[in-house]
Protein backbone atom coordinates (compact mmCIF):
# COMPACT_ATOMS: atom_id res chain seq x y z
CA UNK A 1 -133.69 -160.24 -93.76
CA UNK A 2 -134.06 -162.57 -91.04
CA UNK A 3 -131.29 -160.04 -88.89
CA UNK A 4 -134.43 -157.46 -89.70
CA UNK A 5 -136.91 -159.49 -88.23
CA UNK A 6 -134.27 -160.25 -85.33
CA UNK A 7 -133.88 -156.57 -84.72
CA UNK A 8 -137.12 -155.79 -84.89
CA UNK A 9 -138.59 -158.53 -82.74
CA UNK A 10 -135.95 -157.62 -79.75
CA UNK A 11 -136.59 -153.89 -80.19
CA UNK A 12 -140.80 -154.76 -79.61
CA UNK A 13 -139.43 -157.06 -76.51
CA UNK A 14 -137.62 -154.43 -75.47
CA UNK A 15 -140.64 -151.83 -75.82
CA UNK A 16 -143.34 -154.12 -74.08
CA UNK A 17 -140.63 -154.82 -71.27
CA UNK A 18 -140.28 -151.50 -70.43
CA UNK A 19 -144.03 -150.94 -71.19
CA UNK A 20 -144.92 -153.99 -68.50
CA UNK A 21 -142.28 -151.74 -65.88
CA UNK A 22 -143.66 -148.76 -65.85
CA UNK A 23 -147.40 -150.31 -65.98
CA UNK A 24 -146.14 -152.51 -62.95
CA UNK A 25 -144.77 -149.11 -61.21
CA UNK A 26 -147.90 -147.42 -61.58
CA UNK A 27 -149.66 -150.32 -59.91
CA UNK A 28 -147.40 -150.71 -57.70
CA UNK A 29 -147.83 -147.00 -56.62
CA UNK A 30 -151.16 -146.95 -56.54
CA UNK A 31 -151.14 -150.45 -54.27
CA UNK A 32 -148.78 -148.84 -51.84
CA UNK A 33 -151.00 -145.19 -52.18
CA UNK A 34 -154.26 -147.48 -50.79
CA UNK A 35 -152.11 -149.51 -48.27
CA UNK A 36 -151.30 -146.27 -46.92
CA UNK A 37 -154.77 -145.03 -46.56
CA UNK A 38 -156.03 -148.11 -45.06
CA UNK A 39 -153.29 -147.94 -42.79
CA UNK A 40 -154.22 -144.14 -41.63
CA UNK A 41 -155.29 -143.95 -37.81
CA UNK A 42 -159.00 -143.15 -37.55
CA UNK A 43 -159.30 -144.42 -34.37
CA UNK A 44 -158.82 -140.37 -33.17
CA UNK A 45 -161.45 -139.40 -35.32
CA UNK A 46 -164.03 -142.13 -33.93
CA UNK A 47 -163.15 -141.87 -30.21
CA UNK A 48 -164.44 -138.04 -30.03
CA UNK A 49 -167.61 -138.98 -32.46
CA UNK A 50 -168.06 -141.78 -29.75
CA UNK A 51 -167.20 -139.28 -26.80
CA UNK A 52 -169.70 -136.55 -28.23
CA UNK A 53 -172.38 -139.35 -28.74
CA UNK A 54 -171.95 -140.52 -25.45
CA UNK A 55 -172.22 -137.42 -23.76
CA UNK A 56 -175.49 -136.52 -25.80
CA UNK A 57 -177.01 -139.90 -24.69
CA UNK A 58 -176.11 -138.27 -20.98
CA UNK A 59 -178.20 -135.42 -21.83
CA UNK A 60 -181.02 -137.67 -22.80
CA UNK A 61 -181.12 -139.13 -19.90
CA UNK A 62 -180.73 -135.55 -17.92
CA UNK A 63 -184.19 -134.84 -19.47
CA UNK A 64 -186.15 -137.68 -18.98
CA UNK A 65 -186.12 -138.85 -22.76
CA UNK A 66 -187.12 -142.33 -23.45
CA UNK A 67 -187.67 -141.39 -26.95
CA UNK A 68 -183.90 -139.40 -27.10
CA UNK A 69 -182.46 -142.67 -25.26
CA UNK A 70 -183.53 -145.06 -28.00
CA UNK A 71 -182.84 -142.91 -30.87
CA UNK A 72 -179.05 -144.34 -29.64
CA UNK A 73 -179.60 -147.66 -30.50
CA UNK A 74 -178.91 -149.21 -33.90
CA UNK A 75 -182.29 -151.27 -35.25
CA UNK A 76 -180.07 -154.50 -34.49
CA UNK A 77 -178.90 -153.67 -31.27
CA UNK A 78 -178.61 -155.35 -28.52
CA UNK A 79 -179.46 -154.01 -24.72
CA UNK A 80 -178.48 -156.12 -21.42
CA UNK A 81 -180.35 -154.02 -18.40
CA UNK A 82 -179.52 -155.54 -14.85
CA UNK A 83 -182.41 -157.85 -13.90
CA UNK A 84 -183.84 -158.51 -17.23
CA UNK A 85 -183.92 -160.13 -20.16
CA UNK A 86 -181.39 -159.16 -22.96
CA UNK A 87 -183.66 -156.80 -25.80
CA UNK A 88 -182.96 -158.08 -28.76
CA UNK A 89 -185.50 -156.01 -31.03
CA UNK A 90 -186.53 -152.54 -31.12
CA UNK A 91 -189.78 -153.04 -28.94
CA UNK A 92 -188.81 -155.05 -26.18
CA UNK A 93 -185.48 -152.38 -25.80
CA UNK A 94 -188.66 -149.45 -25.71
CA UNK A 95 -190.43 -151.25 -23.56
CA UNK A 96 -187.55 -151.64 -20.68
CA UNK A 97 -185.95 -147.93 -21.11
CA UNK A 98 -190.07 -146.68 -21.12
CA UNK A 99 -190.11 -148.64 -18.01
CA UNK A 100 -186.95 -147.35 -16.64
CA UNK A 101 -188.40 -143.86 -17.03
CA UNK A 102 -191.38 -144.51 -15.42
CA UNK A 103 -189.44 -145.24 -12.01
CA UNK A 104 -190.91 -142.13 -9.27
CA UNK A 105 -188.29 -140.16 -8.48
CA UNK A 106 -185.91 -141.47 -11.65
CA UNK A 107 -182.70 -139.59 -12.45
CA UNK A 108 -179.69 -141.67 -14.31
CA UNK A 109 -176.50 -139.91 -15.43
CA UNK A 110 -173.29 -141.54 -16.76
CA UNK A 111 -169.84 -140.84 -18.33
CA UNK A 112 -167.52 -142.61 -19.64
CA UNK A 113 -164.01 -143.40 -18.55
CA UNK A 114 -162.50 -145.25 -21.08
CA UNK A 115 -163.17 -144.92 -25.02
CA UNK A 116 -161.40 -146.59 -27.38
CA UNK A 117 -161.53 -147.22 -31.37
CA UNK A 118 -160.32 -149.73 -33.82
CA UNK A 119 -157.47 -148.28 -36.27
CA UNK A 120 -160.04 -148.09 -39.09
CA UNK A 121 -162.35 -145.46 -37.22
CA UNK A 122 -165.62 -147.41 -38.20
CA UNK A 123 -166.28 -149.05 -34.65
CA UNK A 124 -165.18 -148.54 -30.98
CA UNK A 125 -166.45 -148.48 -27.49
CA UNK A 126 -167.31 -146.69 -24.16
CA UNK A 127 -167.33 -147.91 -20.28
CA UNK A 128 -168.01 -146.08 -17.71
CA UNK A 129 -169.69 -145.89 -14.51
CA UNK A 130 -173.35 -144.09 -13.63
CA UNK A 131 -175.50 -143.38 -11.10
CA UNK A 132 -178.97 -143.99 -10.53
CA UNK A 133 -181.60 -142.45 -7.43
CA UNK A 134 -185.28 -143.06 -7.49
CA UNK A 135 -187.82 -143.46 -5.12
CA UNK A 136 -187.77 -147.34 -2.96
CA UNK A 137 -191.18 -149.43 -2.63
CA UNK A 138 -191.66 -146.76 1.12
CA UNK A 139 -191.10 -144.00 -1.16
CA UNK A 140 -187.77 -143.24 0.51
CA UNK A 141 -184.68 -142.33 -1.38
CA UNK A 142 -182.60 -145.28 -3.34
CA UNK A 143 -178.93 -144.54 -4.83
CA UNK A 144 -177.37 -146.96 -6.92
CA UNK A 145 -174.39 -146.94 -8.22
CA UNK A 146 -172.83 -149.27 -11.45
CA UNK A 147 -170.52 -149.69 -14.47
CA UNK A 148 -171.64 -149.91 -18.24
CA UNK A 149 -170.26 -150.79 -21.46
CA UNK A 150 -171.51 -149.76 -25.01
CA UNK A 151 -170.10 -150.64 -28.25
CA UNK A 152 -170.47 -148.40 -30.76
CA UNK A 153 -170.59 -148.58 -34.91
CA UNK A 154 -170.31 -145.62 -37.10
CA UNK A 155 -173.10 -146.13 -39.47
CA UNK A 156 -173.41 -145.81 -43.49
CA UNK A 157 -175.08 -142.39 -42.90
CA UNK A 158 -171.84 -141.56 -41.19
CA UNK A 159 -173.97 -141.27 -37.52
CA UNK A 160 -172.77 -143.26 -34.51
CA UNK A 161 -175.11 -145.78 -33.33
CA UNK A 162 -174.79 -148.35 -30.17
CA UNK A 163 -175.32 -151.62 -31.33
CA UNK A 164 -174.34 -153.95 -27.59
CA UNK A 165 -175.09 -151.96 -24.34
CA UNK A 166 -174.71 -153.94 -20.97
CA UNK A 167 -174.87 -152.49 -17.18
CA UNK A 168 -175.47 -153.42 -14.04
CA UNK A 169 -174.92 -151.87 -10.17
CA UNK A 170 -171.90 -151.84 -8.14
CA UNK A 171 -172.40 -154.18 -5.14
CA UNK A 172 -174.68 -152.37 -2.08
CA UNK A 173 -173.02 -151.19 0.94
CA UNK A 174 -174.88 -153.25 4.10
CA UNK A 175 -177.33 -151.32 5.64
């Protein structure tokens, strides 16, 4: 009787053991399965969302839209413009690009010349350079010339938003 029990017990040993191995290989699979998707390159993906944003923002600027500017902006972002205090909040950034606008004779356009992505896709940024011409205090012509960087952060709503924007002008040429 007791080489029953014997039997018996190894046989259920034997059962979970191989029960436990092919439970651990299915784990194990599906471990390595989301390794492999967290290891996937996204970074593609995000630098032409961030590309296509920034070129949009361009176009915003091409037609005069404060409004079309600051729809680029995250709620949380943050906006460095040369000469003033860093906009922390959604009405002191309006306030500054509304103000930018208003400059006679305002025309900004920009491109970027380097994008770049983290692996995971979900944030990246731009820099690039732009170019400014208004109107001076005599009403003459002023060209400016400068350098920007924006960082960008794909949103839950799967939208692109810039959430730290910085720029300022190239040094003048003496007059």
């Amino acid at each position: 009787m007791k080489k029953i029990y014997f039997l018996l017990a190894a046989a259920l040993l034997s059962f979970a053991s191989c029960s436990n191995q092919n439970q651990s290989a299915g784990l194990q699979k599906t471990i390595d399965s989301l390794k492999a998707a967290m290891d996937q390159d996204h970074s593609s993906e995000a630098i032409a969302a961030i590309m296509h944003a920034d070129s949009a923002w361009d176009k915003m600027s091409e037609a005069k839209s404060a409004e079309g500017w600051l729809a680029n902006y995250s709620a949380d972002a943050i906006m460095m413009p040369p000469g003033e205090k860093v906009c922390t909040d959604a009405a002191s950034r309006e306030a500054s690009i509304k103000a930018m606008f208003a400059v006679p004779g305002m025309s900004l356009r920009f491109q970027s010349t380097k994008v770049e992505a983290s692996k995971a896709g979900d944030i990246g940024y731009a820099a690039g350079v732009y170019q400014w011409t208004s109107k001076d205090e005599k009403g003459g012509d002023y060209h400016e010339t400068g350098k920007y960087t924006e960082v960008w952060k794909k949103q839950a709503d799967g939208s692109w938003k810039c959430v730290a924007d910085i720029w300022n002008a190239d040094p003048q040429p003496p007059k």
